[in-house]
C-alpha atoms as a PDB file:
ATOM      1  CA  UNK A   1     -31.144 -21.303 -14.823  1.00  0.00           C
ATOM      2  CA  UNK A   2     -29.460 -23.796 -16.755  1.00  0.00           C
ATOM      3  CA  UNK A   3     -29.340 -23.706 -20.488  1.00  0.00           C
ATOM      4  CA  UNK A   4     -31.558 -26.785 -21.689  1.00  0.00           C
ATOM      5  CA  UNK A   5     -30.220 -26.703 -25.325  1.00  0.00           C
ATOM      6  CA  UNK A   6     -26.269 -26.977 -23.132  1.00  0.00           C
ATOM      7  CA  UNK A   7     -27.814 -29.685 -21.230  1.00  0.00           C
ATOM      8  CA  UNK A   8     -28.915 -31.862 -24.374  1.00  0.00           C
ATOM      9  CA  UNK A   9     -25.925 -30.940 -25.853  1.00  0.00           C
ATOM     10  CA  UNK A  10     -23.665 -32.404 -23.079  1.00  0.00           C
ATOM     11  CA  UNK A  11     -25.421 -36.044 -22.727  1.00  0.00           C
ATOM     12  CA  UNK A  12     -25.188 -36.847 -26.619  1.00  0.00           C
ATOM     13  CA  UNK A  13     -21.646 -35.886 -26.340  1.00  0.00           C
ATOM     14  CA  UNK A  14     -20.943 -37.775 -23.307  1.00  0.00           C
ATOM     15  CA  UNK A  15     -22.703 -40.868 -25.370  1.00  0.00           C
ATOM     16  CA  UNK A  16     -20.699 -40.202 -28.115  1.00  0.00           C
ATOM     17  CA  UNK A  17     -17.550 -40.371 -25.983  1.00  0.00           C
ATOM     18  CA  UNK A  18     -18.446 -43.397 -24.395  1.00  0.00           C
ATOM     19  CA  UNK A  19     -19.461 -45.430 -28.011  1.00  0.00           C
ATOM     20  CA  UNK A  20     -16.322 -43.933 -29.184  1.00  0.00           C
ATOM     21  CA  UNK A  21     -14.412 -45.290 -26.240  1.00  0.00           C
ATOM     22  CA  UNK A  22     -16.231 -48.641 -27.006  1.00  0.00           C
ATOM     23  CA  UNK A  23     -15.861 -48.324 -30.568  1.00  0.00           C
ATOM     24  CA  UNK A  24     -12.312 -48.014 -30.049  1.00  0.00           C
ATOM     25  CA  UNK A  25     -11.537 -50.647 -27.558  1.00  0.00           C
ATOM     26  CA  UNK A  26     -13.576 -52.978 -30.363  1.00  0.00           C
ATOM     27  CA  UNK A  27     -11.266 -52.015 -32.720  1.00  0.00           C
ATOM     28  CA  UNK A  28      -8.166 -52.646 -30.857  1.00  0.00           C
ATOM     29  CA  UNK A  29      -9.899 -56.335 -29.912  1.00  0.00           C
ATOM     30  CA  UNK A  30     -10.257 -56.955 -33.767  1.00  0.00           C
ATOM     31  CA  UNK A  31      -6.635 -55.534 -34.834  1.00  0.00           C
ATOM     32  CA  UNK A  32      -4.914 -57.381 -31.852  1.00  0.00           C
ATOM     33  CA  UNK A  33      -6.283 -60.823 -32.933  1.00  0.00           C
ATOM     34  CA  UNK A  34      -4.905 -60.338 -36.591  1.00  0.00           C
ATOM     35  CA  UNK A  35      -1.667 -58.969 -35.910  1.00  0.00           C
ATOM     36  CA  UNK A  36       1.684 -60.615 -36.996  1.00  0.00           C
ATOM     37  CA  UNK A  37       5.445 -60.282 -35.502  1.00  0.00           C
ATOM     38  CA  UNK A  38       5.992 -57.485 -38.192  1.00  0.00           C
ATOM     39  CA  UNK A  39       3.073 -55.511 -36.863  1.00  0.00           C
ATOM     40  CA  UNK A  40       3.820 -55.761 -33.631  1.00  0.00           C
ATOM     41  CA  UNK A  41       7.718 -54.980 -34.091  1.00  0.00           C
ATOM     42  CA  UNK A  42       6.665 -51.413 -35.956  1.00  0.00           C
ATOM     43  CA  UNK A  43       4.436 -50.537 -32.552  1.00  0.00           C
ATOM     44  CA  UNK A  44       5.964 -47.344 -30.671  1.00  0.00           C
ATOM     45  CA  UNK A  45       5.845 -46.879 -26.855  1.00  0.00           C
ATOM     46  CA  UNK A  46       2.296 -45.247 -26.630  1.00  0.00           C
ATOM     47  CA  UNK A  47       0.623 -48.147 -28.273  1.00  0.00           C
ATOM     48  CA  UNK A  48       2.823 -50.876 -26.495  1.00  0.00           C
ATOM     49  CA  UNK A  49       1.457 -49.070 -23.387  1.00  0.00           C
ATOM     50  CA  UNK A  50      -2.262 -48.319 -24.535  1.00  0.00           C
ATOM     51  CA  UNK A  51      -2.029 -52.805 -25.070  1.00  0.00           C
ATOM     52  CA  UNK A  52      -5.102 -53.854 -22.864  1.00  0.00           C
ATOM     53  CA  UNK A  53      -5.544 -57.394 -21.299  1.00  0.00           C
ATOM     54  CA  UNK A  54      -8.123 -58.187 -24.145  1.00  0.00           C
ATOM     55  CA  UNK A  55      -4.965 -57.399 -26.616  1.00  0.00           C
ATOM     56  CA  UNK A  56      -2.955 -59.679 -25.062  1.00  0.00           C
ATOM     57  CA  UNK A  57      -5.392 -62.454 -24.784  1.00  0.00           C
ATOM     58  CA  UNK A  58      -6.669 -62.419 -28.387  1.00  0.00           C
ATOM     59  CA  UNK A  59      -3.221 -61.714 -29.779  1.00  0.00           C
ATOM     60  CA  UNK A  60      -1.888 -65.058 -32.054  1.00  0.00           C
ATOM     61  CA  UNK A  61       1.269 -65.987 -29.838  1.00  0.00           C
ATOM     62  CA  UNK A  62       3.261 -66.274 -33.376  1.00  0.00           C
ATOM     63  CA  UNK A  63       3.207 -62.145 -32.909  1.00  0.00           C
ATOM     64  CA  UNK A  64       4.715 -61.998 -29.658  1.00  0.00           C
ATOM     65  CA  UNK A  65       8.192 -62.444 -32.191  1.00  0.00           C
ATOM     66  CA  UNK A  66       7.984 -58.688 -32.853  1.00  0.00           C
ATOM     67  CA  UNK A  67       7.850 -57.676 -29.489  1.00  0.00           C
ATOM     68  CA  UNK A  68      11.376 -55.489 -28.972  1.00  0.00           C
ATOM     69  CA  UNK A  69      12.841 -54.613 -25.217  1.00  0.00           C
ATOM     70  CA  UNK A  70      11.443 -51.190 -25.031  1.00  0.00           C
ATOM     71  CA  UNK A  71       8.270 -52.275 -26.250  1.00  0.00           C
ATOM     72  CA  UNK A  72       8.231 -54.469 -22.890  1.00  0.00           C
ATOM     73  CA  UNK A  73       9.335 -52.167 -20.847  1.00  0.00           C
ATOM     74  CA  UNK A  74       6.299 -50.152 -21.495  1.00  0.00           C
ATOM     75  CA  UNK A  75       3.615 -53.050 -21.129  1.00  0.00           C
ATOM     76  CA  UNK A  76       0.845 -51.846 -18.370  1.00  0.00           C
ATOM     77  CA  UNK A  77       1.255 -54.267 -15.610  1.00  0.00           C
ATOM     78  CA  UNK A  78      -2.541 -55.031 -15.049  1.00  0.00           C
ATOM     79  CA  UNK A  79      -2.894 -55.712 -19.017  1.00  0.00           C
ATOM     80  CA  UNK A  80      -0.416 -57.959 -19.009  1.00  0.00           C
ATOM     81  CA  UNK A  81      -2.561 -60.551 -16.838  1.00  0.00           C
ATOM     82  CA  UNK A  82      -4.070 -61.589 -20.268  1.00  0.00           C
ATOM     83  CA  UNK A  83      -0.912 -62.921 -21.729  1.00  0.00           C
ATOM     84  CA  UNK A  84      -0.476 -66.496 -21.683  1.00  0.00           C
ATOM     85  CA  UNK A  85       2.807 -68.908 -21.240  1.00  0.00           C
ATOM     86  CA  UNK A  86       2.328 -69.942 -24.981  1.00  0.00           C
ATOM     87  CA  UNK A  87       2.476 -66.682 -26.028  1.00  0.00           C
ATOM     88  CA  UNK A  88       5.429 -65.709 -23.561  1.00  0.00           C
ATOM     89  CA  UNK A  89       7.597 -68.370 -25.077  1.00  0.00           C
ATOM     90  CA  UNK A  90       7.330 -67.307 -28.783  1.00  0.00           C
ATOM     91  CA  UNK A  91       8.872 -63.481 -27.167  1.00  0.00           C
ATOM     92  CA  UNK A  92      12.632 -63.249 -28.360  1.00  0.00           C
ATOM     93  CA  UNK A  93      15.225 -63.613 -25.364  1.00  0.00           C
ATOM     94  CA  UNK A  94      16.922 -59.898 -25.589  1.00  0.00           C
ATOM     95  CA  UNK A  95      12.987 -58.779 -25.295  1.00  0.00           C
ATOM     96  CA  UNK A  96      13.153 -59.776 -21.272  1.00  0.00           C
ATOM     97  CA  UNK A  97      15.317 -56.916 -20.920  1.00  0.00           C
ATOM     98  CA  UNK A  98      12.751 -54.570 -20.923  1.00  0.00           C
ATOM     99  CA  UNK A  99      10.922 -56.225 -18.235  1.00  0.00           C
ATOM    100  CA  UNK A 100      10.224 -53.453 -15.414  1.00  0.00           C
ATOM    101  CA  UNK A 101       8.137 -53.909 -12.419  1.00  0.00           C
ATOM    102  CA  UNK A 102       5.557 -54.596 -14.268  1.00  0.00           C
ATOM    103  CA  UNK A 103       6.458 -57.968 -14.167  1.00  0.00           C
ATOM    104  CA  UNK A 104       4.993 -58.194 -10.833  1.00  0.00           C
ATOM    105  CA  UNK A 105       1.774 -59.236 -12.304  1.00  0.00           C
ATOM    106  CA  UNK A 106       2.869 -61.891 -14.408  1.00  0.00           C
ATOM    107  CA  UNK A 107       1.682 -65.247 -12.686  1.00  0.00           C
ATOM    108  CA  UNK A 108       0.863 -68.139 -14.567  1.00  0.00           C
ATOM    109  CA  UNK A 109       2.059 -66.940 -17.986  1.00  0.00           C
ATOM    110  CA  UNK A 110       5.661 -67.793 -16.701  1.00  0.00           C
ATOM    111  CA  UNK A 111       5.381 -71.336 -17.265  1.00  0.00           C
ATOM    112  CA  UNK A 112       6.691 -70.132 -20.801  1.00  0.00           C
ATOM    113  CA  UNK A 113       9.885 -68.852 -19.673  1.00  0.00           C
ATOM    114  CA  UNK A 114      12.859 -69.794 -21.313  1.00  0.00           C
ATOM    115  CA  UNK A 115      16.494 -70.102 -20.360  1.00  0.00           C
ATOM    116  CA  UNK A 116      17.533 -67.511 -22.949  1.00  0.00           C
ATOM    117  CA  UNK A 117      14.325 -65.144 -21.418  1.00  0.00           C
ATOM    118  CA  UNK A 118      15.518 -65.333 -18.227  1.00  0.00           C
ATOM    119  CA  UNK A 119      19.183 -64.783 -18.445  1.00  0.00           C
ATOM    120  CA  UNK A 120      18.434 -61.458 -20.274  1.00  0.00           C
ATOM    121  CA  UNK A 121      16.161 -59.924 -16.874  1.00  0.00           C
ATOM    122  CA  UNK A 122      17.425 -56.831 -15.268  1.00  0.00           C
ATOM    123  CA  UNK A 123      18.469 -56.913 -11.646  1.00  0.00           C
ATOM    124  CA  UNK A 124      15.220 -54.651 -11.177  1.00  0.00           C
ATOM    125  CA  UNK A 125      12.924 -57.086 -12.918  1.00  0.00           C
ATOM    126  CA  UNK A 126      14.337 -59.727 -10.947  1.00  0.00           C
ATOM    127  CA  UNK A 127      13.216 -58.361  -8.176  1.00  0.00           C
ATOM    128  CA  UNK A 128       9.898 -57.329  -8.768  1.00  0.00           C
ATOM    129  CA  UNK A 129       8.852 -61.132  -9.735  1.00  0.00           C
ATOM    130  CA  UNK A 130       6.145 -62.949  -7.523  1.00  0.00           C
ATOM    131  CA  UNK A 131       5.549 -66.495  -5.718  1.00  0.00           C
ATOM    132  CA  UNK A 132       2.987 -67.033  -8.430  1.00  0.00           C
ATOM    133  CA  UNK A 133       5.760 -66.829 -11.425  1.00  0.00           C
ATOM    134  CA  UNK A 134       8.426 -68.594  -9.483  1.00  0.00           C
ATOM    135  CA  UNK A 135       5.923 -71.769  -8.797  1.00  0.00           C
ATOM    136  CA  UNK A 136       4.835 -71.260 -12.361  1.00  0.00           C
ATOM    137  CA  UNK A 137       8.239 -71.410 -14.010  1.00  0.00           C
ATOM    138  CA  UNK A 138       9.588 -74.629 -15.544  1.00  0.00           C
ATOM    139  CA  UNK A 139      13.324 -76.015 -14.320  1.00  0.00           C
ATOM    140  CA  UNK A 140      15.011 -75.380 -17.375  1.00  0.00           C
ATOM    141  CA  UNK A 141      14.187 -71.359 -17.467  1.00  0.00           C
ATOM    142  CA  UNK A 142      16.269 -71.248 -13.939  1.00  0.00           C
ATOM    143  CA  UNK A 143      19.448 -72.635 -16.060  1.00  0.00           C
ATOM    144  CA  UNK A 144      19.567 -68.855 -17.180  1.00  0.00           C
ATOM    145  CA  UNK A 145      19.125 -66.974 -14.304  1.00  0.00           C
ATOM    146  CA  UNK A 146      22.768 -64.779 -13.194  1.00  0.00           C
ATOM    147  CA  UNK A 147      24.096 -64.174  -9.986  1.00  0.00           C
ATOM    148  CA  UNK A 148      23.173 -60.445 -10.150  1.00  0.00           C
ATOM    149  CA  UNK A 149      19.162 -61.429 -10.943  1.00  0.00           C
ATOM    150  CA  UNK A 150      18.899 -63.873  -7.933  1.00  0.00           C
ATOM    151  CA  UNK A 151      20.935 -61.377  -5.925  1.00  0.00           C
ATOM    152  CA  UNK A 152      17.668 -59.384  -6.048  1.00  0.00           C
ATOM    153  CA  UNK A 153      15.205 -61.898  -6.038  1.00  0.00           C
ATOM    154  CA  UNK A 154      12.517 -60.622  -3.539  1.00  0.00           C
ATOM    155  CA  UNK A 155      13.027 -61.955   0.564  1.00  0.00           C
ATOM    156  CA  UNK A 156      10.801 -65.710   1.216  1.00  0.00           C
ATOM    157  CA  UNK A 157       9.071 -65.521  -2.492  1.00  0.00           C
ATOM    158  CA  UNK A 158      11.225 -68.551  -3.270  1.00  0.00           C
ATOM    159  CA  UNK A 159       9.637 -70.853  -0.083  1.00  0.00           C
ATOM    160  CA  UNK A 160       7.682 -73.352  -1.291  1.00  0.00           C
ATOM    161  CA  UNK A 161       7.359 -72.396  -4.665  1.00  0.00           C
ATOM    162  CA  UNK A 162      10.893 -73.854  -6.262  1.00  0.00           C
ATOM    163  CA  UNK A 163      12.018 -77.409  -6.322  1.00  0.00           C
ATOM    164  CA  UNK A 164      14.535 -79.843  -5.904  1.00  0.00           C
ATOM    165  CA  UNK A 165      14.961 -80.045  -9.830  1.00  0.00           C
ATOM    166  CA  UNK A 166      14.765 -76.286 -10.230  1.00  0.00           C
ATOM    167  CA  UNK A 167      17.824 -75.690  -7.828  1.00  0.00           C
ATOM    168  CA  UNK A 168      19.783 -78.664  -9.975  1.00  0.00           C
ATOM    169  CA  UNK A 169      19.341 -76.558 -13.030  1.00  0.00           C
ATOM    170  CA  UNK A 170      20.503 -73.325 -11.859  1.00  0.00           C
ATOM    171  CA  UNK A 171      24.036 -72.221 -12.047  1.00  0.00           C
ATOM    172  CA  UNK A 172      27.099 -72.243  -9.814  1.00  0.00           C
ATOM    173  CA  UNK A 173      27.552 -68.412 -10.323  1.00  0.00           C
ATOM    174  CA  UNK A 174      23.743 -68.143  -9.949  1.00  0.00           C
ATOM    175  CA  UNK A 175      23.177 -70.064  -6.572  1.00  0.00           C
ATOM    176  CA  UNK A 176      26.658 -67.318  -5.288  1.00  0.00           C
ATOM    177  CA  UNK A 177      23.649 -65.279  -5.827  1.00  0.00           C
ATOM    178  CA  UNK A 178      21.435 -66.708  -2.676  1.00  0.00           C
ATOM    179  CA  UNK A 179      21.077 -65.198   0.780  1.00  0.00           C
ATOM    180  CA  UNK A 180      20.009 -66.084   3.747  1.00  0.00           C
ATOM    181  CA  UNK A 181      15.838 -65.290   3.353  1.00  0.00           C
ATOM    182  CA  UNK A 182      15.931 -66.991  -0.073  1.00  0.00           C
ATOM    183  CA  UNK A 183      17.528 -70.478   1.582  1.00  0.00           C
ATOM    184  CA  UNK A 184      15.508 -70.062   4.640  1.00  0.00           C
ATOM    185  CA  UNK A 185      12.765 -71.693   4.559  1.00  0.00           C
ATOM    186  CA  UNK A 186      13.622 -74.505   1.707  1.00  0.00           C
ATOM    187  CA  UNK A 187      13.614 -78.120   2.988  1.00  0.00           C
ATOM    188  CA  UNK A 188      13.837 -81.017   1.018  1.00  0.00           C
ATOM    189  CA  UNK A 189      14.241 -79.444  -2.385  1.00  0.00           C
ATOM    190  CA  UNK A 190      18.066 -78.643  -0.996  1.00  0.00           C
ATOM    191  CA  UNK A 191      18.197 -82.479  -2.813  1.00  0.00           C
ATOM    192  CA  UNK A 192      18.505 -80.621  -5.877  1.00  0.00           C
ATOM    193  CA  UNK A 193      22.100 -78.919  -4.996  1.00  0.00           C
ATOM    194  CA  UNK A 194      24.943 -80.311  -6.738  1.00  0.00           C
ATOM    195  CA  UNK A 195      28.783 -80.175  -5.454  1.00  0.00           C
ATOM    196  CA  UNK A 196      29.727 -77.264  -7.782  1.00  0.00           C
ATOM    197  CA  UNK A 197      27.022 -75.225  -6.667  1.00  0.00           C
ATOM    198  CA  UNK A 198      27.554 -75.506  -3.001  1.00  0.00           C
ATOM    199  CA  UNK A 199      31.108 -74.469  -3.457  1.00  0.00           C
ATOM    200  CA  UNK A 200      30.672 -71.143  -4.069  1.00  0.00           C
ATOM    201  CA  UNK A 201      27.481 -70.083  -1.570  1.00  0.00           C
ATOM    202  CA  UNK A 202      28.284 -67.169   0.497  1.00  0.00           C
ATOM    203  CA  UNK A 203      28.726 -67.344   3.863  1.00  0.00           C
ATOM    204  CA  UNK A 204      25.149 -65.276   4.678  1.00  0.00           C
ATOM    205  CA  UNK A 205      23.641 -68.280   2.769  1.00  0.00           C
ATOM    206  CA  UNK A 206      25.001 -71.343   4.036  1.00  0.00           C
ATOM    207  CA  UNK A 207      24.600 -70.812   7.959  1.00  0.00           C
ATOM    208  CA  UNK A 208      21.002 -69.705   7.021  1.00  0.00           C
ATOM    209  CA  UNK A 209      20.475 -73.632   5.410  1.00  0.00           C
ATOM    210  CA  UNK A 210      18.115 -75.277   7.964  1.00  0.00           C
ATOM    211  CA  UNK A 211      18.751 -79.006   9.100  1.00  0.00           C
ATOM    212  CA  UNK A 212      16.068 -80.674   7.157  1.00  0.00           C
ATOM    213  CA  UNK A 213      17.764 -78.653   3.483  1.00  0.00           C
ATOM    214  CA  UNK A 214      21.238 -79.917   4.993  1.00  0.00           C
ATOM    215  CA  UNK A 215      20.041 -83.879   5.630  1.00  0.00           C
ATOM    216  CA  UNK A 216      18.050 -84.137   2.111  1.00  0.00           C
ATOM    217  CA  UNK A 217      21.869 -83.155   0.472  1.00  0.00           C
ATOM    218  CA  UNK A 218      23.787 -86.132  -0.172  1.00  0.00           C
ATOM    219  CA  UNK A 219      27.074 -86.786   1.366  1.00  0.00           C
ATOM    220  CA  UNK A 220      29.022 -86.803  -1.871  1.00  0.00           C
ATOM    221  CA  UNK A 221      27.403 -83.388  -2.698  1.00  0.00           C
ATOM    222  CA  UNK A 222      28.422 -82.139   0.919  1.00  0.00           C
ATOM    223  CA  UNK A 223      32.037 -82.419   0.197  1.00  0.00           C
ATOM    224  CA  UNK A 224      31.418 -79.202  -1.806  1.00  0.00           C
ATOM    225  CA  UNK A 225      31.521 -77.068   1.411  1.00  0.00           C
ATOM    226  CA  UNK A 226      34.792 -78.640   2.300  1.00  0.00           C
ATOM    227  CA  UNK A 227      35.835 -77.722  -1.039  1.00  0.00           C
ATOM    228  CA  UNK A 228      34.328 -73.672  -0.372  1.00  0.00           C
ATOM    229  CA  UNK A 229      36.762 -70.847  -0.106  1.00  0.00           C
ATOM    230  CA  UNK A 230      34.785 -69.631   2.675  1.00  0.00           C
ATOM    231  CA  UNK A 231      35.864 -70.990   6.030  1.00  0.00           C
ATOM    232  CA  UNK A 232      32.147 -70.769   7.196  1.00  0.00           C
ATOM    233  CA  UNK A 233      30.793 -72.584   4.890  1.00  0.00           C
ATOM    234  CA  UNK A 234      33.871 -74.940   5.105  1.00  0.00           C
ATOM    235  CA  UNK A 235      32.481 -75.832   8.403  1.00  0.00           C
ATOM    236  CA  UNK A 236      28.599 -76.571   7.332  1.00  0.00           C
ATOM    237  CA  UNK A 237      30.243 -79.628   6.314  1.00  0.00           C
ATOM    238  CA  UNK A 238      29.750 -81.320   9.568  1.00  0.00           C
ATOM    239  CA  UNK A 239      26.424 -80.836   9.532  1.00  0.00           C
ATOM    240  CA  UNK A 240      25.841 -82.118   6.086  1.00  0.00           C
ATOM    241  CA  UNK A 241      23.967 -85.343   4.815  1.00  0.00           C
ATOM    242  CA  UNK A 242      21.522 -87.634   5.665  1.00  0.00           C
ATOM    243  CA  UNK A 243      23.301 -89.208   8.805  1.00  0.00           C
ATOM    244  CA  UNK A 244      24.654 -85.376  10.043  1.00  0.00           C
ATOM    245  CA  UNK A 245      23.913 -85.022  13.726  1.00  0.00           C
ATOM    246  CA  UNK A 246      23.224 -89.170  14.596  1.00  0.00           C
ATOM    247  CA  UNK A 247      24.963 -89.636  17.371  1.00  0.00           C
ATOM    248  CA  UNK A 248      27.868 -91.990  16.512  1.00  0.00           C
ATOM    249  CA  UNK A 249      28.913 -95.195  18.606  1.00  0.00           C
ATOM    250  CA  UNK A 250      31.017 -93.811  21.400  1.00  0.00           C
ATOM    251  CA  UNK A 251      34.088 -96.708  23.085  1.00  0.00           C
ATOM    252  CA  UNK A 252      33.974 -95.700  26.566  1.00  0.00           C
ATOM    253  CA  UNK A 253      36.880 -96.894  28.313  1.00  0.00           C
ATOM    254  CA  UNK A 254      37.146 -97.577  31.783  1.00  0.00           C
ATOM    255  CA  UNK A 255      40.223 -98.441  34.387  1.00  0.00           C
ATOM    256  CA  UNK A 256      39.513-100.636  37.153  1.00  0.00           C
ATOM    257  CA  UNK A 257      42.170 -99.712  39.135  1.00  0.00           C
ATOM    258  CA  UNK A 258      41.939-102.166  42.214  1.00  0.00           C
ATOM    259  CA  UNK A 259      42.058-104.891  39.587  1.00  0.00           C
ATOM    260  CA  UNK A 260      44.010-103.491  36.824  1.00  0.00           C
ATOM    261  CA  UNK A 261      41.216-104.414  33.671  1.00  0.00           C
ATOM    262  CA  UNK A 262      40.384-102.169  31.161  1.00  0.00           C
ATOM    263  CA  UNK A 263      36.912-102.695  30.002  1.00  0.00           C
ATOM    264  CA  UNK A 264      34.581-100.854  27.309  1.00  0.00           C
END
């Protein structure tokens, strides 16, 4: 017994709804790509949250300017898959502060971090960021990361994904920051350490440093363990450089004693 007349009246206004929706998400397309910094720093949280990826991506990266911390902080994490590393550069460096976990879904776009950027993340943003924005990121952005943000960087995201010349760029208080899952697993890139750095790594850190990280170090960076506070990372020393663990030339001596000659 249903009501035709209700019937009708439900699927136009389900059709409206839907080229309303449409209309609306048009609208928001068009807007985005003609938006300036002072547009974007008047936007309140609801519309800094109601941003879609298709915002983002059509947005002129001159805009991102405007973009304030607690703008950021309500970005929708899936959305923000459309910004791009042009566009993340151009954001000012007191705006990272806002970062959330919604970071987590920030991949490529980090290629525009900046030193500034990263120095102003949150211990909670820090550790919501992915492999896919630490290989992304340029050496220069990890001069501004603090001890407290790599403190909370997330457990084996670093393997493989930072680099000699990334670790050289970091700072001493920053690398105090490391523990044992972040060092793990790095080889090679360990080339990047410099003496200053490796002074002040805590202990957790430097017995987790695997041979091949401790022979690509060279032995005039090593000395920076002997030069540690920590007595366990005073004694990584030994096991530091290119020639640690080659088995020196040992002078065995040897006392005939029926004849009375020593010989080696």
């Amino acid at each position: 017994n249903r009501d035709p007349e209700m019937a009708t009246f439900r699927r136009i206004h389900t059709g409206l709804c839907i080229l309303g929706a449409l209309s609306l998400a048009a609208a928001q397309k068009q807007n985005c790509s003609n938006a300036t910094a002072g547009d974007v720093a008047k936007m309140n949280a609801y519309w800094c949250r109601a941003m879609t990826m298709d915002c983002f991506a059509t947005m002129p990266a001159h805009a991102f300017k405007g973009f304030t911390k607690s703008c950021v902080a309500n970005f929708d994490g899936t959305a923000i898959q459309g910004i791009t590393a042009e566009q993340i550069k151009e954001m000012p460096g007191d705006s990272f502060a806002g970062w959330q976990s919604n970071i987590e879904y920030m991949g490529p776009a980090c290629a525009g971090f900046t030193e500034t950027q990263a120095g102003n993340m949150t211990e909670y943003a820090c550790g919501a960021m992915g492999i896919d924005c630490f290989t992304a990121m340029k050496s220069d952005a990890y001069a501004g990361f603090t001890k407290e943000c790599v403190g909370n960087w997330r457990d084996n995201e670093l393997g493989g994904s930072v680099t000699a010349k990334d670790l050289a760029k970091m700072s001493p208080s920053a690398v105090a920051g490391l523990n044992d899952h972040d060092v793990s697993s790095w080889g090679v890139e360990c080339a990047g350490f410099r003496k200053s750095q490796l002074q002040g790594m805590s202990d957790e850190a430097c017995v987790a440093l695997t041979p091949d990280c401790l022979g690509s170090i060279s032995n005039k960076t090593c000395s920076g363990f002997l030069e540690s506070k920590s007595v366990t990372c005073q004694g990584i020393y030994s096991m530091c450089g290119p020639n640690a663990g080659t088995p020196g030339i040992e002078c065995v001596v040897r006392v005939d004693l029926e004849h009375g000659i020593l010989s080696e």
